[in-house]
C-alpha atoms as a PDB file:
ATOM      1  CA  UNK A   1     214.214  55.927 162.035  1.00  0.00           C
ATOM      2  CA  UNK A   2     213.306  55.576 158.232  1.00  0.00           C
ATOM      3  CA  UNK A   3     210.133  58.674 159.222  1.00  0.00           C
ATOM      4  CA  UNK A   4     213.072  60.873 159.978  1.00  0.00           C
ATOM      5  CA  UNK A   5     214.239  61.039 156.642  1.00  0.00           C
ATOM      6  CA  UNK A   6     211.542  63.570 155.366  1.00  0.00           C
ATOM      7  CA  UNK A   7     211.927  65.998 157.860  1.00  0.00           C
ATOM      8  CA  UNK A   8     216.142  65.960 157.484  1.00  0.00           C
ATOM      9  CA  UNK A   9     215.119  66.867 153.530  1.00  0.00           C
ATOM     10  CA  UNK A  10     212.798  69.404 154.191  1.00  0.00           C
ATOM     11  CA  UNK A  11     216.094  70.862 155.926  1.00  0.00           C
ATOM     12  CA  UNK A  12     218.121  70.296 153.008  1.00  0.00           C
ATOM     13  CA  UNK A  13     216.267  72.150 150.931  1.00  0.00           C
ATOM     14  CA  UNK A  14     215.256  75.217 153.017  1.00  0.00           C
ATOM     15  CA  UNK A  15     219.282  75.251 153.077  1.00  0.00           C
ATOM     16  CA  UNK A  16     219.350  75.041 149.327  1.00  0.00           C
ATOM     17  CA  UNK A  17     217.592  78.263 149.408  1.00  0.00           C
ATOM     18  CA  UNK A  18     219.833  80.129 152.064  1.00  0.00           C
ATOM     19  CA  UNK A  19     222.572  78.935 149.677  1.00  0.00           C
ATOM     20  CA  UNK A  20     220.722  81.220 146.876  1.00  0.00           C
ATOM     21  CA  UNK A  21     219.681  84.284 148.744  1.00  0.00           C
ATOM     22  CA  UNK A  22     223.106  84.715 150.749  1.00  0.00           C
ATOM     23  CA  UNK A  23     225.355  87.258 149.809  1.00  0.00           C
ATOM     24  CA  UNK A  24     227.863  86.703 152.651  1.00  0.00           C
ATOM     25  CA  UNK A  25     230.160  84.262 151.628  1.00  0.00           C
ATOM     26  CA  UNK A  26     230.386  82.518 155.227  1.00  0.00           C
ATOM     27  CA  UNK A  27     226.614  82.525 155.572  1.00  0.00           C
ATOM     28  CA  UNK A  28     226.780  80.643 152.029  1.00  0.00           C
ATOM     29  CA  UNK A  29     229.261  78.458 153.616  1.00  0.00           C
ATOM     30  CA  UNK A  30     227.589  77.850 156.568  1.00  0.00           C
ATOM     31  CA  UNK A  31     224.831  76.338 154.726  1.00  0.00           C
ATOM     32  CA  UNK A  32     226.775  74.093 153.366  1.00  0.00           C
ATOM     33  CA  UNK A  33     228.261  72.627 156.002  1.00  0.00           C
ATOM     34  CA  UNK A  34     225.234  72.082 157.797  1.00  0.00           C
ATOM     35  CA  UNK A  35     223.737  70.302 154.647  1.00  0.00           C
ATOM     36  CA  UNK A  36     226.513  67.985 154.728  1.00  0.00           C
ATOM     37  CA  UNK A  37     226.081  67.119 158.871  1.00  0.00           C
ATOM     38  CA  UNK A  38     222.057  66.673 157.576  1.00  0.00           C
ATOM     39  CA  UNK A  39     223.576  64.472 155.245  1.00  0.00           C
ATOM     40  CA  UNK A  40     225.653  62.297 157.008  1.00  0.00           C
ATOM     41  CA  UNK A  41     222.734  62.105 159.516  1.00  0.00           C
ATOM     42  CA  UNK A  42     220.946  61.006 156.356  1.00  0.00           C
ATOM     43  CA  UNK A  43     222.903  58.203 155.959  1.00  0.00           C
ATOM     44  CA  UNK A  44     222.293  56.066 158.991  1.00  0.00           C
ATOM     45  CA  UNK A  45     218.271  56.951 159.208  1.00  0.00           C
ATOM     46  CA  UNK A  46     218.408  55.466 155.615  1.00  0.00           C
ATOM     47  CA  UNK A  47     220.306  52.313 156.688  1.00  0.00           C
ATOM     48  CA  UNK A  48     217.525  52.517 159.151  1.00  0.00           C
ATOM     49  CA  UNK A  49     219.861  50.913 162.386  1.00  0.00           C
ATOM     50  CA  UNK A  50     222.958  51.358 163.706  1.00  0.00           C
ATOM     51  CA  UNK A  51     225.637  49.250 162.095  1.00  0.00           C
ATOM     52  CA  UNK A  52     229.216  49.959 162.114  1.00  0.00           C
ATOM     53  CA  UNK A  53     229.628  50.650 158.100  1.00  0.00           C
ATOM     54  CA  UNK A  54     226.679  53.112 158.460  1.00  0.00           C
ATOM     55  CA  UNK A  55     228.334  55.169 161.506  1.00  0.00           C
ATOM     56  CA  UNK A  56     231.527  54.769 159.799  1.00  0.00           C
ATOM     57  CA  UNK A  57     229.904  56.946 156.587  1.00  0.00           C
ATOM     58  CA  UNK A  58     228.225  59.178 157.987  1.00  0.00           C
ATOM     59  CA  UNK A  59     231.249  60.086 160.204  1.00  0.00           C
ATOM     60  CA  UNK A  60     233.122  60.352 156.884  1.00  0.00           C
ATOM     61  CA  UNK A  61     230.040  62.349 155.257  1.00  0.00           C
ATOM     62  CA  UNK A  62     230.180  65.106 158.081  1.00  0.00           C
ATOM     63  CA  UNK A  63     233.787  64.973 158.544  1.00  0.00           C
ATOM     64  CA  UNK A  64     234.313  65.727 154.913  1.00  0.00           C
ATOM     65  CA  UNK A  65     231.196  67.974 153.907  1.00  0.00           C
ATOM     66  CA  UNK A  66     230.511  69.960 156.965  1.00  0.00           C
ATOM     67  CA  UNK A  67     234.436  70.203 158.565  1.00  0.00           C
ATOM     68  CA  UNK A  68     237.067  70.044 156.705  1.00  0.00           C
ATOM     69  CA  UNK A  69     235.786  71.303 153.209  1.00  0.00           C
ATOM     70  CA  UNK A  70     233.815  74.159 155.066  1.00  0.00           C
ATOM     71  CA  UNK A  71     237.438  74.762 156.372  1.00  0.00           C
ATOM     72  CA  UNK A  72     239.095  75.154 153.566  1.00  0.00           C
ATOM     73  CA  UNK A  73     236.554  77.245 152.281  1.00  0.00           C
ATOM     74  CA  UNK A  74     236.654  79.747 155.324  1.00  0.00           C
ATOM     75  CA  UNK A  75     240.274  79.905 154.946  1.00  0.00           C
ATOM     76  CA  UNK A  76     240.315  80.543 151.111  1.00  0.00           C
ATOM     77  CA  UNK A  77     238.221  83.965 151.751  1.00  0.00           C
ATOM     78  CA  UNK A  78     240.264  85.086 154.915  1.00  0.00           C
ATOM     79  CA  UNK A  79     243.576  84.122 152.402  1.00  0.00           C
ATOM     80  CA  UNK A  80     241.904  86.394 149.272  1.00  0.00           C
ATOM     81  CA  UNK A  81     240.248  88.807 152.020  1.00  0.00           C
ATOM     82  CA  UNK A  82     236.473  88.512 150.570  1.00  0.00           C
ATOM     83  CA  UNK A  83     233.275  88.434 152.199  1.00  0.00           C
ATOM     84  CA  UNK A  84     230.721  89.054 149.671  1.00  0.00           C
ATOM     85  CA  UNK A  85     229.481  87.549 146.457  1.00  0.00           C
ATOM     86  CA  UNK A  86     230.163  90.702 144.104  1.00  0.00           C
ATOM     87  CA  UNK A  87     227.756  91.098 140.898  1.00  0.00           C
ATOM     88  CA  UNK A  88     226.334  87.599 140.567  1.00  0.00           C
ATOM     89  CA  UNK A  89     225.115  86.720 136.922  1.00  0.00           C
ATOM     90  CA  UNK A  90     221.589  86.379 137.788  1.00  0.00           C
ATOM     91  CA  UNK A  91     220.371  88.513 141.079  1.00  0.00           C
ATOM     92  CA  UNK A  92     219.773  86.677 144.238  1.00  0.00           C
ATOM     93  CA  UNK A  93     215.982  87.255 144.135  1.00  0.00           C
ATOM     94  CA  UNK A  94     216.089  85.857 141.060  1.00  0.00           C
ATOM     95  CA  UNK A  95     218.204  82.901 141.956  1.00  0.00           C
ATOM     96  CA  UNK A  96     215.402  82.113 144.667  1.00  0.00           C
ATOM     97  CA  UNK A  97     212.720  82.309 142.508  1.00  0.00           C
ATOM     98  CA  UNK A  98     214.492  79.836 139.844  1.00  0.00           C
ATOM     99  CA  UNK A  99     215.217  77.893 142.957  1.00  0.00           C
ATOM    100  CA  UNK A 100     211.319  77.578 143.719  1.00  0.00           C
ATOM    101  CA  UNK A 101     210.875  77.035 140.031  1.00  0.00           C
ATOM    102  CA  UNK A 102     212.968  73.879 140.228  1.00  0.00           C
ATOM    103  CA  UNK A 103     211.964  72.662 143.161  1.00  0.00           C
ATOM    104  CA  UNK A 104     208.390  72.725 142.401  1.00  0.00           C
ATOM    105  CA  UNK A 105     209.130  71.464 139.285  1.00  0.00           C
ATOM    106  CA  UNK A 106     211.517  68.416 140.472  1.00  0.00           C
ATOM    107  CA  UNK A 107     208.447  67.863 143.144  1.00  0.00           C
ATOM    108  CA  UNK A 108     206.266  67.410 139.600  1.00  0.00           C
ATOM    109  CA  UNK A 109     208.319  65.159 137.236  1.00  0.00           C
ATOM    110  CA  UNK A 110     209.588  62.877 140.872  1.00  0.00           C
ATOM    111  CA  UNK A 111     205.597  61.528 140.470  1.00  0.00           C
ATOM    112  CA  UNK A 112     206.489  60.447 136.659  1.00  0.00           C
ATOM    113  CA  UNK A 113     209.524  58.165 137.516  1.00  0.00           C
ATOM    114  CA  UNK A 114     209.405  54.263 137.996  1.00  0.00           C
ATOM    115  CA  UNK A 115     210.764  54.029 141.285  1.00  0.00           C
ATOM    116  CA  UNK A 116     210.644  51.215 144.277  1.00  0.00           C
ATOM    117  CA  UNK A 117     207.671  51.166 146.240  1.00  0.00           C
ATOM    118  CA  UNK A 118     209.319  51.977 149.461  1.00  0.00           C
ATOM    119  CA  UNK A 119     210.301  55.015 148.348  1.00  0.00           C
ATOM    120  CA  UNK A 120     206.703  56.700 146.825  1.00  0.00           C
ATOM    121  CA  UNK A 121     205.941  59.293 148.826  1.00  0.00           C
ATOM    122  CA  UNK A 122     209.101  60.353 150.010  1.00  0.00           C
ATOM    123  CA  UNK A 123     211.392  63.483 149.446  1.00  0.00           C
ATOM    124  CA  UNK A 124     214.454  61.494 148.408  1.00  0.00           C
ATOM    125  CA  UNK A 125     213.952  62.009 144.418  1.00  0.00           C
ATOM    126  CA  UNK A 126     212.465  65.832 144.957  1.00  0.00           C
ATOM    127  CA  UNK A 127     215.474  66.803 147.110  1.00  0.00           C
ATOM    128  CA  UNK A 128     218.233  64.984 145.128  1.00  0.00           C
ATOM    129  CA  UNK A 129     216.771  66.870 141.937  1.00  0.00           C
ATOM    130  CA  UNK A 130     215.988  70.326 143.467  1.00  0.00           C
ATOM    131  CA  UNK A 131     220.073  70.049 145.370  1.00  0.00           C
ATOM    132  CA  UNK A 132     221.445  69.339 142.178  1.00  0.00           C
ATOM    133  CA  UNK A 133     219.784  71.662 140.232  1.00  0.00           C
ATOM    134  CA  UNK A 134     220.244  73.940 142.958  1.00  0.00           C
ATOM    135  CA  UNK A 135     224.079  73.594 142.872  1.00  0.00           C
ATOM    136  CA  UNK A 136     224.079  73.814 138.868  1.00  0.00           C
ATOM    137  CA  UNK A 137     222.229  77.401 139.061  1.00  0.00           C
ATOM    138  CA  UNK A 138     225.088  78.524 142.079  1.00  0.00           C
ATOM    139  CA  UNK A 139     227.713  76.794 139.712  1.00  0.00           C
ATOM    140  CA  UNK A 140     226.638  78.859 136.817  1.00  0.00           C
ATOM    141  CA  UNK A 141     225.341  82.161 137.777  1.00  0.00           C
ATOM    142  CA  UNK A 142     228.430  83.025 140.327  1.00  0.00           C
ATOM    143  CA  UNK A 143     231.584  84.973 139.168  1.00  0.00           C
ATOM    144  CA  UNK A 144     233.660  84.112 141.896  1.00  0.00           C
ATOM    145  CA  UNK A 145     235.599  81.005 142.539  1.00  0.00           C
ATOM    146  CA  UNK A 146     235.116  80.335 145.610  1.00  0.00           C
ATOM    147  CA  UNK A 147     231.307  80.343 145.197  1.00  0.00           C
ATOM    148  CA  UNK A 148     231.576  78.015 142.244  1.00  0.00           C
ATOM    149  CA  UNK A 149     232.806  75.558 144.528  1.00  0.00           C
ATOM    150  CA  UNK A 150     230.241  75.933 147.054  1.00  0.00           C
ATOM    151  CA  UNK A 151     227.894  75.642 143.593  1.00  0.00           C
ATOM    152  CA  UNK A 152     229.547  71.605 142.572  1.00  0.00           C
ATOM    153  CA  UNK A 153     229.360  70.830 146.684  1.00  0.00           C
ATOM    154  CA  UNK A 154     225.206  71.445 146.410  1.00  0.00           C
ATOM    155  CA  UNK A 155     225.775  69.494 142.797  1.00  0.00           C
ATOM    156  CA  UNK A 156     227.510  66.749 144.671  1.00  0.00           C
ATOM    157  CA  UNK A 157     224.752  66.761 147.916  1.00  0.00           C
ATOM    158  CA  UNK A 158     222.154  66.016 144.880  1.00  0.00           C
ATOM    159  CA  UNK A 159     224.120  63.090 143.593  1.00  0.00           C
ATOM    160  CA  UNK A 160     224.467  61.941 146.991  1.00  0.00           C
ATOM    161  CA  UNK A 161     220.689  62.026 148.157  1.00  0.00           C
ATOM    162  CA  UNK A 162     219.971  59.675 145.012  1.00  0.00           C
ATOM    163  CA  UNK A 163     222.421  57.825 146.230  1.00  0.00           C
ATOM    164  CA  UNK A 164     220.061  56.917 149.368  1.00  0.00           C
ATOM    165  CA  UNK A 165     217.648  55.604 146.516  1.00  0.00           C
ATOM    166  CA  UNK A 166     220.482  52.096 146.318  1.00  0.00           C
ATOM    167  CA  UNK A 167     221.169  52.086 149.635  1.00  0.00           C
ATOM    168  CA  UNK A 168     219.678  48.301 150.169  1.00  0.00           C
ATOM    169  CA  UNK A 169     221.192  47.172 146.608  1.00  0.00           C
ATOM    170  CA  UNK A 170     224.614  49.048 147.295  1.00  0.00           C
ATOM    171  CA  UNK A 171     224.832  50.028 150.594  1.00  0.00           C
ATOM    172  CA  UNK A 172     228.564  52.009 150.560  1.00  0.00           C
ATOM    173  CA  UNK A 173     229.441  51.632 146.816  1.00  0.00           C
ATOM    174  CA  UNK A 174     227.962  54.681 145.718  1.00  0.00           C
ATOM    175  CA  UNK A 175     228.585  56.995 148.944  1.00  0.00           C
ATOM    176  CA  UNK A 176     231.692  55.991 149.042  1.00  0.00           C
ATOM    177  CA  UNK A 177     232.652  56.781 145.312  1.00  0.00           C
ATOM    178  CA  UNK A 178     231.218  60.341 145.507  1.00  0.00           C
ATOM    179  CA  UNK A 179     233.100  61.251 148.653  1.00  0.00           C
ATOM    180  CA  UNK A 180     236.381  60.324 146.715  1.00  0.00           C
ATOM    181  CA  UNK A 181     235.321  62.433 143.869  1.00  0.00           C
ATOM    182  CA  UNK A 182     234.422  65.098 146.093  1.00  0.00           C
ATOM    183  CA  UNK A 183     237.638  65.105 148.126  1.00  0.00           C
ATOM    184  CA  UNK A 184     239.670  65.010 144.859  1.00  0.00           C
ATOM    185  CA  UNK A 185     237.437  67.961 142.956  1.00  0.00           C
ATOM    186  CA  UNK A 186     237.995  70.065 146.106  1.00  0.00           C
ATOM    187  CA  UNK A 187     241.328  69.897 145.763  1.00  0.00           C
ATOM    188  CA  UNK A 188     241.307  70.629 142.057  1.00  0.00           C
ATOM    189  CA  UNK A 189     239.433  73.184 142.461  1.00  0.00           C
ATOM    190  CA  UNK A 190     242.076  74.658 145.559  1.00  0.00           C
ATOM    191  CA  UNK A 191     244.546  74.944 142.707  1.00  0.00           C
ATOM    192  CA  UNK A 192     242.542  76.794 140.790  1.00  0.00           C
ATOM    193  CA  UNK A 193     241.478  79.012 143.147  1.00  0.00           C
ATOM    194  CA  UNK A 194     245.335  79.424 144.227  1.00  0.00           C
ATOM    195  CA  UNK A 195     246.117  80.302 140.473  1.00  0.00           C
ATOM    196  CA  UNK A 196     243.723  82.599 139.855  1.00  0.00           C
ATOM    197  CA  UNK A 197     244.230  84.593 142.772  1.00  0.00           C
ATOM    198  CA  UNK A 198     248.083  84.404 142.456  1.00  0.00           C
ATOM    199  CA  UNK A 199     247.519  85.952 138.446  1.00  0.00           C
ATOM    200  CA  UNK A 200     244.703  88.369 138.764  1.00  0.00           C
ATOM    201  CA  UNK A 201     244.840  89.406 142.522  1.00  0.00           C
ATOM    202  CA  UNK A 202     241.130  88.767 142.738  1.00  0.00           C
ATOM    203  CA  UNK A 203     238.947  85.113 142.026  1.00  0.00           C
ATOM    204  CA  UNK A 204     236.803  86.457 139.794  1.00  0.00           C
ATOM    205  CA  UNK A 205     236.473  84.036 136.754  1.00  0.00           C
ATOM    206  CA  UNK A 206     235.403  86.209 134.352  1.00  0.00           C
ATOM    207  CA  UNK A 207     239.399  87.578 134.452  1.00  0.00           C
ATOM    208  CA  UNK A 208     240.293  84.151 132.296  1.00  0.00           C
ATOM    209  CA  UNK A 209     238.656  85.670 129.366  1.00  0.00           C
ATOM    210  CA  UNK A 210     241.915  87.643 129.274  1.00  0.00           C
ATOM    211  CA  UNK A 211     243.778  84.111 129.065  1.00  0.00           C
ATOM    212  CA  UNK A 212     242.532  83.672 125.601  1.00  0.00           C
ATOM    213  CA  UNK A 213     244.800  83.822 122.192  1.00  0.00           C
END
């Protein structure tokens, strides 16, 4: 199973890139999710058989990252009735061309590091940089909310894929620790969401400049 991982990454990152181009919030969404099924799918070809603590993971992964988050999502838009990614800081050309940028360039300085044999040759360093810089571009070029979220869940896919890196030293240790911090961000970030709506009628954050003294 451990040949299957290169293909599931290519799919993570053409996803990355529908993430950046998208201006339809559900279509941005959509992504998503399916990067976080791809995931979870991840994490048994990585464990490389079929053990209980593996299915149990990646049945957490997908039921997290591409169901119930996705959910929340899809009813956060429907609750502040938008569909669209208005006025982005950078243009969504733009973001897919500084998405190309960094994954060629995450491709380039993956060949520098000192990493485990096993793993030379493989996409798992590439596609954990190029997710996570991925979600730091949609974390800091989007005005609204809701998109910033989706921005820290392609942060958090990045963190995960290196995560794949320790899967024979710490097999559940580290997936396990960023799906907790995921499920508790999300739900930081729902109150937030909630608040800024409920104060400006819109989820726009560049409305809390207004908050200052």
């Amino acid at each position: 199973m451990y040949q299957l991982i290169d293909p599931i990454l290519v799919a993570v990152l053409l996803l990355n890139f529908a993430a950046l181009g998208a201006s339809q919030l559900r279509t941005v969404i959509h992504a998503i999710a399916l990067q976080g099924v791809l995931l979870g799918v991840l994490v048994v070809v990585a464990h490389n058989e079929f053990t209980i603590w593996a299915v149990l993971m990646a049945c957490a992964a997908i039921t997290l990252k591409g169901i119930f988050i996705p959910r929340l999502l899809f009813h956060a838009i429907r609750e502040v009735s938008i569909r669209r990614e208005v006025e982005p800081i950078i243009g969504f050309i733009a973001s897919l061309l500084l998405g190309g940028l960094g994954t060629a360039l995450a491709v380039l300085f993956s060949n520098t590091l000192p990493i485990a044999q096993e793993h030379v040759g493989s996409l798992i360093v590439p596609a954990a940089l190029s997710t996570t810089l991925t979600g730091f571009l949609i974390l800091t070029t989007r005005v609204k909310a809701i998109t910033q979220v989706v921005g820290y869940l392609v942060l958090e896919n990045g963190i995960f894929i290196f995560g794949m890196l320790l899967v024979e030293a710490m097999p559940f240790l580290v997936e396990i620790g960023v799906l907790l911090d995921l499920f508790v961000a999300i739900f930081v970030m729902g109150i937030i969401i909630n608040r800024i709506s409920r104060e400006f009628s819109t989820v726009s954050t560049r409305n809390l400049s207004s908050l200052k003294e």
